[in-house]
C-alpha atoms as a PDB file:
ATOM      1  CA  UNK A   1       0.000   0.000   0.000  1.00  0.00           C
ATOM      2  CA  UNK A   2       2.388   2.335   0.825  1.00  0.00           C
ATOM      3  CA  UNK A   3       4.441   1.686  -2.092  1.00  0.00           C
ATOM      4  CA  UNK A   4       1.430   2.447  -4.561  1.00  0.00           C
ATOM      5  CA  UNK A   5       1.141   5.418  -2.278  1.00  0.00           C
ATOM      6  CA  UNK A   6       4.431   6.489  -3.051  1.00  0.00           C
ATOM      7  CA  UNK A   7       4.337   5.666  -6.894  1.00  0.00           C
ATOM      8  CA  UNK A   8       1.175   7.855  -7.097  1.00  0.00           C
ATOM      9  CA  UNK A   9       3.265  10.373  -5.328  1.00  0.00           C
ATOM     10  CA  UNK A  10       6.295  10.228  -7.676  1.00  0.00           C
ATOM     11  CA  UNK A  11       4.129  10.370 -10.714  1.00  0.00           C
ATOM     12  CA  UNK A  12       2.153  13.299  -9.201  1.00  0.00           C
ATOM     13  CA  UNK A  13       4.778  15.039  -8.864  1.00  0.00           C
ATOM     14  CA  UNK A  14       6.642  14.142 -11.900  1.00  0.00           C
ATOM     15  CA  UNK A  15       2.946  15.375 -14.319  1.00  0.00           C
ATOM     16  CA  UNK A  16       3.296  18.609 -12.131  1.00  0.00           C
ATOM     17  CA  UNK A  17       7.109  18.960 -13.182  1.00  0.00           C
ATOM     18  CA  UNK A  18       6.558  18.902 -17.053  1.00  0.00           C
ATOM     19  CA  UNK A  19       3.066  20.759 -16.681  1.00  0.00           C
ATOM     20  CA  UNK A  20       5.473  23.497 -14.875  1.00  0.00           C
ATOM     21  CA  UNK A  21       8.097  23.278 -17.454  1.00  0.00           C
ATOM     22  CA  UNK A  22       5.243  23.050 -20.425  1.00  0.00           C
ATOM     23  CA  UNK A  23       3.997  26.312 -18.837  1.00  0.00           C
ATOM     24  CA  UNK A  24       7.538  28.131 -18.702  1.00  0.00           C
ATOM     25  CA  UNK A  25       7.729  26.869 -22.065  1.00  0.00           C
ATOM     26  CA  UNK A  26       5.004  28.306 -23.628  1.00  0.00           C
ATOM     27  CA  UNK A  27       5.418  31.483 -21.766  1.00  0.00           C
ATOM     28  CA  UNK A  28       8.955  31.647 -23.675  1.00  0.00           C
ATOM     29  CA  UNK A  29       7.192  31.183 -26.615  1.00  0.00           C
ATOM     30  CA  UNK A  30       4.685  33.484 -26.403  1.00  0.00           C
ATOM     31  CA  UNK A  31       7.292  36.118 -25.048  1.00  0.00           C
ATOM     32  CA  UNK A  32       9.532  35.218 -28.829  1.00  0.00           C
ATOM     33  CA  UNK A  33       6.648  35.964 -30.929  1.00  0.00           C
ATOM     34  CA  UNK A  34       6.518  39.539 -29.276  1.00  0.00           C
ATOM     35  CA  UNK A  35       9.719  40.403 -29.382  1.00  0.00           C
ATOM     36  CA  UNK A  36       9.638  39.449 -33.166  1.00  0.00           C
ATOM     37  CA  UNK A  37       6.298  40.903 -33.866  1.00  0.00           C
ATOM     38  CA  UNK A  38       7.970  44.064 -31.913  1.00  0.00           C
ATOM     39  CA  UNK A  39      11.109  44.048 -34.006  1.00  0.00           C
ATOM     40  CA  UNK A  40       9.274  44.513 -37.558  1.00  0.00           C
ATOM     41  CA  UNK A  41       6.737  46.681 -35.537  1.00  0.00           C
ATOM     42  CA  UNK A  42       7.740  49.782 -33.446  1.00  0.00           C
ATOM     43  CA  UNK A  43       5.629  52.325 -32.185  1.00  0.00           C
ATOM     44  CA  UNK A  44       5.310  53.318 -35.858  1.00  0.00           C
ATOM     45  CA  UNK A  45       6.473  52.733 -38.955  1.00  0.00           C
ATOM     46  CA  UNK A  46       6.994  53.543 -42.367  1.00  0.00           C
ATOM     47  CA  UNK A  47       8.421  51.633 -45.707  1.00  0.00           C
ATOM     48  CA  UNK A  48       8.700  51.391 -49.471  1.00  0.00           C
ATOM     49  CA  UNK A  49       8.172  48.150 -50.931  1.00  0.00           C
ATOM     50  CA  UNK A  50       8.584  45.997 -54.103  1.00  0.00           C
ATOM     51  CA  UNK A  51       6.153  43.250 -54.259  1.00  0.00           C
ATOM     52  CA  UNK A  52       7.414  40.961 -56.842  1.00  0.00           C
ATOM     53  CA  UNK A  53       4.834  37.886 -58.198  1.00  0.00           C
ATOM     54  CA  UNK A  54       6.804  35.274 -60.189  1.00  0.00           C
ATOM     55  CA  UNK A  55       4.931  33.042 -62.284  1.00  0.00           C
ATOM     56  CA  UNK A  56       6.389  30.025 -64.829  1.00  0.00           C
ATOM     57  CA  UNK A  57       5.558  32.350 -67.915  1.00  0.00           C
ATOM     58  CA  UNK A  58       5.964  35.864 -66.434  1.00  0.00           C
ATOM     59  CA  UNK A  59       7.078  37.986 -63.542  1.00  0.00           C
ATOM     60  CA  UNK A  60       5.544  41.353 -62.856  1.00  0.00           C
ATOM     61  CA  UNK A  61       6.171  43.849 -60.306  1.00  0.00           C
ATOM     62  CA  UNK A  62       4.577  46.496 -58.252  1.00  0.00           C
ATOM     63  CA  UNK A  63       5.717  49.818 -55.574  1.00  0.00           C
ATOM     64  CA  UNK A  64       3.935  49.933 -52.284  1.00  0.00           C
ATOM     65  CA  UNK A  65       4.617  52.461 -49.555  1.00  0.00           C
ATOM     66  CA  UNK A  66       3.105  51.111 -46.049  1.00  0.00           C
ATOM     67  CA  UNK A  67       2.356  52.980 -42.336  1.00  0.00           C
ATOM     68  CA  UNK A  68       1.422  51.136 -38.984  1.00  0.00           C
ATOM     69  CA  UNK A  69       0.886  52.480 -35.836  1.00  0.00           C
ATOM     70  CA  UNK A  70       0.695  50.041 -32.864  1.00  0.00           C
ATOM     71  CA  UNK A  71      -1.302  46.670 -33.274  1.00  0.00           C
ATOM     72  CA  UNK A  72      -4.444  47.738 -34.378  1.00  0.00           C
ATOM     73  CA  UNK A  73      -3.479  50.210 -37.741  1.00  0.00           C
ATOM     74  CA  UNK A  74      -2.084  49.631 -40.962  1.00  0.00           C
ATOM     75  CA  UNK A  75      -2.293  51.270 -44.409  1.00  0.00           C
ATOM     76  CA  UNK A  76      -0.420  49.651 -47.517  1.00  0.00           C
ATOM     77  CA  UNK A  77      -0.571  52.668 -51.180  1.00  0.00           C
ATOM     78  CA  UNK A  78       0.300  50.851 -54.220  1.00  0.00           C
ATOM     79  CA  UNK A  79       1.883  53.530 -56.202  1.00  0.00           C
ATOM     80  CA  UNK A  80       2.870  51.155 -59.592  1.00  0.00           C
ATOM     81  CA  UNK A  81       2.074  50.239 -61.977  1.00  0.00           C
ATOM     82  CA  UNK A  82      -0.415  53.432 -63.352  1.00  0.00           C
ATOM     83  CA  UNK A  83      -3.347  50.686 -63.775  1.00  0.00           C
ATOM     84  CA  UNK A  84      -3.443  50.020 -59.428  1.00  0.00           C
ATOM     85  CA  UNK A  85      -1.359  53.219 -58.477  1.00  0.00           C
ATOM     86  CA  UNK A  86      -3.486  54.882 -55.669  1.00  0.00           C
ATOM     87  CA  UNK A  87      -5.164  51.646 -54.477  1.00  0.00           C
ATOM     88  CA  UNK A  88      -5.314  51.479 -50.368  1.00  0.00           C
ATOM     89  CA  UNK A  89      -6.158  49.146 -47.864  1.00  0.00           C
ATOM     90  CA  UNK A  90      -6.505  50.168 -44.385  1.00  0.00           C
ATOM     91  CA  UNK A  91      -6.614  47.719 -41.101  1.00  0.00           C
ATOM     92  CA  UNK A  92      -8.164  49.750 -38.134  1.00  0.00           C
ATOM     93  CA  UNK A  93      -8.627  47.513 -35.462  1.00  0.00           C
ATOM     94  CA  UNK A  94     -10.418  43.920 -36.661  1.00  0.00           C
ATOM     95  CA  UNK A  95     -11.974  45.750 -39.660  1.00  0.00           C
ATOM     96  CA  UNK A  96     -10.089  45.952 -42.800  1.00  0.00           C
ATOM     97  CA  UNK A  97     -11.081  48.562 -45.711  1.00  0.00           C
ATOM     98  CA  UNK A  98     -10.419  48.934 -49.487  1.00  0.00           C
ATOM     99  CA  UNK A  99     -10.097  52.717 -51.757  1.00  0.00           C
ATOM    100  CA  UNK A 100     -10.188  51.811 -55.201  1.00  0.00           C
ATOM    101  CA  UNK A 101     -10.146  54.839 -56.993  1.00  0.00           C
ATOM    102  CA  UNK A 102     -11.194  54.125 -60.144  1.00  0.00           C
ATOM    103  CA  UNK A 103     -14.469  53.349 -58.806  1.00  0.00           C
ATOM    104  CA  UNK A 104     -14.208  55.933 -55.889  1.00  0.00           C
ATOM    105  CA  UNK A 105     -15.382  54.328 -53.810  1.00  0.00           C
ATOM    106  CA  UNK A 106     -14.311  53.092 -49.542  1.00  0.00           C
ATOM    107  CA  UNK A 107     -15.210  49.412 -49.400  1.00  0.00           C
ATOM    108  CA  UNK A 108     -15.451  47.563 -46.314  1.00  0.00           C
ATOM    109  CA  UNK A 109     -13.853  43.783 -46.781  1.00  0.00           C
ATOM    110  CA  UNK A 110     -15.617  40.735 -45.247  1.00  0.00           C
ATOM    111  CA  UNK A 111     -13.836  38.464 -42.642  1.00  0.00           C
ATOM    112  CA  UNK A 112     -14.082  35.787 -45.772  1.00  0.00           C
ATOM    113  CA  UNK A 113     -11.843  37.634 -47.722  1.00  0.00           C
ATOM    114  CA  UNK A 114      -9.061  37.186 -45.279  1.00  0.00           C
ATOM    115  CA  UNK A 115      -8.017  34.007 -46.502  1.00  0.00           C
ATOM    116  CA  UNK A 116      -7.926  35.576 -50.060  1.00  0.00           C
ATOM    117  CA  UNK A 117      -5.193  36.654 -53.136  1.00  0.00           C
ATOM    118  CA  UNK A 118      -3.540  39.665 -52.024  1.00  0.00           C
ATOM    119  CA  UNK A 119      -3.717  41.852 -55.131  1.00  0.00           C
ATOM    120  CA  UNK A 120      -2.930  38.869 -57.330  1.00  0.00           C
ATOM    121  CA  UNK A 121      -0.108  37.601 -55.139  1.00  0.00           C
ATOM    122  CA  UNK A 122       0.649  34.182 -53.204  1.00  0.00           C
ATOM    123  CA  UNK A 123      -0.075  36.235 -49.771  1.00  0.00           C
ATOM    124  CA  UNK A 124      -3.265  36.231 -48.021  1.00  0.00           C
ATOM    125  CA  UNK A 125      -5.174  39.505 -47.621  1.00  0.00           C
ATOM    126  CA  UNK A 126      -4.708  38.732 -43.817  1.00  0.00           C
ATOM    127  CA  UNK A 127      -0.862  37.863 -44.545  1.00  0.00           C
ATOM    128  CA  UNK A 128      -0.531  41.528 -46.005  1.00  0.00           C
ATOM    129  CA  UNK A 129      -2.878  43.690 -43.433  1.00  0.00           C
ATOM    130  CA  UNK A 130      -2.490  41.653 -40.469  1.00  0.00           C
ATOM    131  CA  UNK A 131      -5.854  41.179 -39.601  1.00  0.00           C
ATOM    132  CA  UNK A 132      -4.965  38.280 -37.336  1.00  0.00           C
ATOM    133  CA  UNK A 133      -2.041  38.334 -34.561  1.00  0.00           C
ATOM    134  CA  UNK A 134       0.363  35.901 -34.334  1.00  0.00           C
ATOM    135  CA  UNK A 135       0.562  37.477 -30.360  1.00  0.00           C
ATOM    136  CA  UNK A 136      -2.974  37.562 -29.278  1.00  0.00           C
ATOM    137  CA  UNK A 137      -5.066  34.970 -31.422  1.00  0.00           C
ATOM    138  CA  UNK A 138      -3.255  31.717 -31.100  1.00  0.00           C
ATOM    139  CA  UNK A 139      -1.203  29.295 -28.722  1.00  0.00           C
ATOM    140  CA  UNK A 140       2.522  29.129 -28.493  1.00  0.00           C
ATOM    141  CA  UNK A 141       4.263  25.869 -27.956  1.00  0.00           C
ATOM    142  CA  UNK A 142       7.806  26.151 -28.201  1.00  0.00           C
ATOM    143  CA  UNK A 143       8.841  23.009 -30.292  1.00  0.00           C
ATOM    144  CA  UNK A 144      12.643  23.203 -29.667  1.00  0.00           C
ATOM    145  CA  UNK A 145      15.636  24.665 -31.449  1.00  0.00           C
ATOM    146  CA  UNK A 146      16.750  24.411 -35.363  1.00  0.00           C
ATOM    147  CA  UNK A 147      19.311  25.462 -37.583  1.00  0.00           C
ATOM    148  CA  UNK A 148      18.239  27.658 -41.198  1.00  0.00           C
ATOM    149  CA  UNK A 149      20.778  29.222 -42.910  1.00  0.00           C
ATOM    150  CA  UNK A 150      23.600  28.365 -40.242  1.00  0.00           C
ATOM    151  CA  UNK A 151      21.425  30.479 -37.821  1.00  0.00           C
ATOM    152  CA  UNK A 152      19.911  28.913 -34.481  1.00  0.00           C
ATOM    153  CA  UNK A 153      16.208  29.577 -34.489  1.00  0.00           C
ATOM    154  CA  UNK A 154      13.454  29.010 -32.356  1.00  0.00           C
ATOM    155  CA  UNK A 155      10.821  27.007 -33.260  1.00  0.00           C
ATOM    156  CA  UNK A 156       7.607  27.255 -32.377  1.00  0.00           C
ATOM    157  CA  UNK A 157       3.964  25.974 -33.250  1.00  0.00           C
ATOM    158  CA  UNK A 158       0.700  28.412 -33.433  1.00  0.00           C
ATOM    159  CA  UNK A 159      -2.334  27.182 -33.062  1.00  0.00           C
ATOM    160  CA  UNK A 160      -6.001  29.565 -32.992  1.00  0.00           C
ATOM    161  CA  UNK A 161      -7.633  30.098 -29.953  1.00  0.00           C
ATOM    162  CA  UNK A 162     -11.441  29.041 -29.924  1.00  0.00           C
ATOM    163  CA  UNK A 163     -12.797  32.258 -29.722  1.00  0.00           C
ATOM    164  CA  UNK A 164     -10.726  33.942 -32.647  1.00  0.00           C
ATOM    165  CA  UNK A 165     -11.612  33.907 -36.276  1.00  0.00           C
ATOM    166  CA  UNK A 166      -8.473  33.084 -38.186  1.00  0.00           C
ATOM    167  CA  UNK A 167      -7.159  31.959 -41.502  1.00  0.00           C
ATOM    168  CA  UNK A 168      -5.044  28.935 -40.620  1.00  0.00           C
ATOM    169  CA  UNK A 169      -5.056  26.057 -38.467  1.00  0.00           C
ATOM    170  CA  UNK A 170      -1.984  25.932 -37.201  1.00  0.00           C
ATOM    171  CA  UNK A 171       1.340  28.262 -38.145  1.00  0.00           C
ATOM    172  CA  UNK A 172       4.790  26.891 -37.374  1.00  0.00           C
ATOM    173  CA  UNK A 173       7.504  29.983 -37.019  1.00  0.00           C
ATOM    174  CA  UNK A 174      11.254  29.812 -36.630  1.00  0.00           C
ATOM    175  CA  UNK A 175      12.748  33.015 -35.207  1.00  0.00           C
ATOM    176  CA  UNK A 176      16.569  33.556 -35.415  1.00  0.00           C
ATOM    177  CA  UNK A 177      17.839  33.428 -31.853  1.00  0.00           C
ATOM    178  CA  UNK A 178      20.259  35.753 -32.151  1.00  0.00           C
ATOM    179  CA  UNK A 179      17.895  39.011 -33.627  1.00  0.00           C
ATOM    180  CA  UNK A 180      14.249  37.487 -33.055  1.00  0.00           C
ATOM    181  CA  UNK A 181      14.090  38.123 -36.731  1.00  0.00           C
ATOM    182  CA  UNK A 182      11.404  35.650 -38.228  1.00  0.00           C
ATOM    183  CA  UNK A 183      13.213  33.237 -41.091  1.00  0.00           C
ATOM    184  CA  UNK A 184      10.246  30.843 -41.877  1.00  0.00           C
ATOM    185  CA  UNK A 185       6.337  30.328 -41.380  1.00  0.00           C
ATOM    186  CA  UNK A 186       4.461  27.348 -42.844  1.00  0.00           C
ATOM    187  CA  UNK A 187       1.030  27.893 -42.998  1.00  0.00           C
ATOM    188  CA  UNK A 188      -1.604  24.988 -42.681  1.00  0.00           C
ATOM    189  CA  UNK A 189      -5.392  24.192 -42.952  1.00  0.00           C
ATOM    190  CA  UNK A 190      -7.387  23.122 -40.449  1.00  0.00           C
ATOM    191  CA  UNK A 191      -7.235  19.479 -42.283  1.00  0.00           C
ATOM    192  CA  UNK A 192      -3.089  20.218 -41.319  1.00  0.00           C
ATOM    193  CA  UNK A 193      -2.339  20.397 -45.105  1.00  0.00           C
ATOM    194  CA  UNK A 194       0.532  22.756 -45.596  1.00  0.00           C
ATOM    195  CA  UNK A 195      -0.566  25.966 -48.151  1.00  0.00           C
ATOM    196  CA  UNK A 196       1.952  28.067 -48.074  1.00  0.00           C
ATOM    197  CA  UNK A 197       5.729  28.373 -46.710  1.00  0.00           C
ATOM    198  CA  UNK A 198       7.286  32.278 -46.199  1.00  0.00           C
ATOM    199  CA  UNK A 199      10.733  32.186 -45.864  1.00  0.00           C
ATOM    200  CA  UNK A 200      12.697  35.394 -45.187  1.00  0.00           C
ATOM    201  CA  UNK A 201      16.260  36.462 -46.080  1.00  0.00           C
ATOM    202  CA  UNK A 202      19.392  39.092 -46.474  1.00  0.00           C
ATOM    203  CA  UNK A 203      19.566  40.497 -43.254  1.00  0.00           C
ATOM    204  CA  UNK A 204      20.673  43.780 -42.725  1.00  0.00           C
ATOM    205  CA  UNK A 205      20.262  46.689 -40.583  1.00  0.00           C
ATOM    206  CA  UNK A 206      17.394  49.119 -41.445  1.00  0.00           C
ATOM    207  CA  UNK A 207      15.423  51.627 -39.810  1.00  0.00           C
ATOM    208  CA  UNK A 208      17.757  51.169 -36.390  1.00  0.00           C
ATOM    209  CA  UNK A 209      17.253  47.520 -36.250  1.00  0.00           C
ATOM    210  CA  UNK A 210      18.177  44.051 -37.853  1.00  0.00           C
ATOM    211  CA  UNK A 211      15.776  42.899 -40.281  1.00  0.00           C
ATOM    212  CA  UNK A 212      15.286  40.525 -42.944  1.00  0.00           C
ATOM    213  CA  UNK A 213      14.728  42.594 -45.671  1.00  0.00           C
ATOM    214  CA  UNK A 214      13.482  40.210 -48.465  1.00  0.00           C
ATOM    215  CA  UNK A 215      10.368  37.730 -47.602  1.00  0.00           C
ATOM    216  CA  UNK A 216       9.307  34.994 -49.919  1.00  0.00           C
ATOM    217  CA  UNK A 217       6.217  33.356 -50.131  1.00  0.00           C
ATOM    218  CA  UNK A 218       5.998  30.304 -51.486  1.00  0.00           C
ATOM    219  CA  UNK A 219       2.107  28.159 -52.435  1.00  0.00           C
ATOM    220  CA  UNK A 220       2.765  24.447 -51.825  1.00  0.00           C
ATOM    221  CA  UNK A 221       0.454  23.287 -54.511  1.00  0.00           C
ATOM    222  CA  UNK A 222       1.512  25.758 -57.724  1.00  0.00           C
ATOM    223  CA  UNK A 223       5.034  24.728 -58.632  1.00  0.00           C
ATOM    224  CA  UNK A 224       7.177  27.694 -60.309  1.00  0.00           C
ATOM    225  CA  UNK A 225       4.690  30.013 -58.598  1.00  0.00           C
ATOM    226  CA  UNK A 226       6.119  32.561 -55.638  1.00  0.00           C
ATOM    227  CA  UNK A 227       5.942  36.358 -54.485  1.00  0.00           C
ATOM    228  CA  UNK A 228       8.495  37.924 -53.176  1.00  0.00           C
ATOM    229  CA  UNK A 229       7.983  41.105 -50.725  1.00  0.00           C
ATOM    230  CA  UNK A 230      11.432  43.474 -50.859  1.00  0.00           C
ATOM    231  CA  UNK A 231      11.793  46.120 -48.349  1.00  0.00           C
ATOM    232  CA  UNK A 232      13.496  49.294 -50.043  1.00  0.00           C
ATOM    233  CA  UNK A 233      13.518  51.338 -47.112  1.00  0.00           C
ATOM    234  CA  UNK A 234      12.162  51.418 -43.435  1.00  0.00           C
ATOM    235  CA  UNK A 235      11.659  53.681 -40.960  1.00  0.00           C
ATOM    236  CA  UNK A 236      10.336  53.447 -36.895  1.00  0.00           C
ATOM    237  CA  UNK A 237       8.821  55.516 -34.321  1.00  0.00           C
ATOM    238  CA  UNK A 238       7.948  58.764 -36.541  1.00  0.00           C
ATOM    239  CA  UNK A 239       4.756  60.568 -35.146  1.00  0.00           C
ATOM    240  CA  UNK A 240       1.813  59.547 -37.166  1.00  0.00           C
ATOM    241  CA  UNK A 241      -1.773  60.637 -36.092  1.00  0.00           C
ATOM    242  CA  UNK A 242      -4.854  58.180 -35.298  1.00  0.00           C
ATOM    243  CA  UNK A 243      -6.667  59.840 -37.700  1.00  0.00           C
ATOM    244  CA  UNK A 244      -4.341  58.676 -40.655  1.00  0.00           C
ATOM    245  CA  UNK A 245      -6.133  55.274 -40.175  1.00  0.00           C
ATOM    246  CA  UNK A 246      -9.709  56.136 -40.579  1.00  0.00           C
ATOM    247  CA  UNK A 247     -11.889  55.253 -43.993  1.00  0.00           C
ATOM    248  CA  UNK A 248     -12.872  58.868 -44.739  1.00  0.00           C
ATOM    249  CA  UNK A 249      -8.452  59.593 -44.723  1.00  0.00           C
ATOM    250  CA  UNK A 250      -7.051  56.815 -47.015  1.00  0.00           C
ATOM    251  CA  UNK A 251      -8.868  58.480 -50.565  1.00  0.00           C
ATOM    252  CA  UNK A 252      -6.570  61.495 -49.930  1.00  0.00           C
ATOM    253  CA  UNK A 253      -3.099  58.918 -49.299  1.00  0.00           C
ATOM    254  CA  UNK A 254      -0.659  59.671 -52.080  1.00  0.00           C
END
């Protein structure tokens, strides 16, 4: 009796142990994701881009200037080609908005669009305006350490929580060690069917900060097929007002 005692004891206390750990773990996890979601973040901040779509039979390109401002507000211009120059999209909080000026007209985008082509691209409209936060709307389970590109990374697994409308099932990010730049996302469905695999590259230092100034996303089922995201410049922590971010401001954004 008193052995089975003690065995219940010593397993007790062992399930406690890794639950302990599991927590710490997670915590870690959780605490990696902000730091990188920090790093490309700021208070504010504001780039020009070059999206670039590559196709089997073609490659075209277009200019993109971009402002955030905390969590909650983002604003991506395409300014080339002439046919989309002036097109906006706005995030304010969980609502995301579209100017389209040759219809002039402020359109409000359904949560079902999230999950959509980005302007003809392989990223998401969420991937783009960040309707969902890799921070606030999933788990984090750190799944150990790995090696990409002769840099130690973190890896860890995202998964939604119940209550949050996302696009994918389950994320898995590595973040260099070193920087807590993010180097790779794969992206699955809820069936767990990888879709699409981001993988960043050239590090350098920009706005202040090392970043990975080239990001490549890559759909598992279209062979030959990728779009690649180039930042030309970057800037943090310039004053930028709340009322930038509002539908009735982005028809006036050049």
């Amino acid at each position: 009796m008193v052995c089975r005692f003690l065995s219940l004891f010593c397993l007790s206390a062992t399930m406690l142990m890794e639950h302990q750990a599991r927590a710490q773990d997670d915590s870690m996890a959780r605490e990696i994701i902000h730091k990188a979601e920090e790093k490309m973040r700021g208070k504010t901040s504001e780039a020009a881009i070059t999206i670039r779509i590559v196709r089997p039979k073609w490659t075209r390109e277009m200019k993109a200037k971009t402002w955030s401002k905390g969590k909650n507000n983002a604003v991506i211009l395409i300014t080339s080609p002439a046919k989309e120059n002036g097109i906006v999209y706005l995030r304010r909080e969980k609502e995301v908005w579209n100017w389209v000026p040759s219809i002039e007209r402020v359109v409000k985008l359904p949560p079902s669009m999230m999950s959509q082509s980005w302007m003809g691209t392989d990223f998401t409209n969420d991937d783009l305006v960040k309707e969902a936060s890799a921070e606030d709307d999933y788990t984090h389970r750190l799944l150990g350490q790995d090696s990409l590109a002769n840099r130690a990374c973190y890896r860890i697994e995202l998964k939604p929580l119940p209550d949050k409308a996302v696009v994918w099932g389950k994320v898995l990010v590595w973040v260099d060690v070193q920087w807590y730049v993010q180097l790779r996302a794969e992206f699955y469905d809820e069936e767990d069917h990888l879709v699409n695999t981001m993988s960043a590259s050239d590090l350098k230092w920009m706005g202040g900060r090392m970043l990975a100034s080239v990001m490549e996303m890559v759909p598992s089922d279209k062979p030959g097929n990728k779009t690649m995201l180039i930042y030309d410049s970057i800037t943090f922590d310039h004053e930028i007002t709340d009322r930038f971010f509002t539908p009735e401001n982005i028809r006036n954004i050049r």
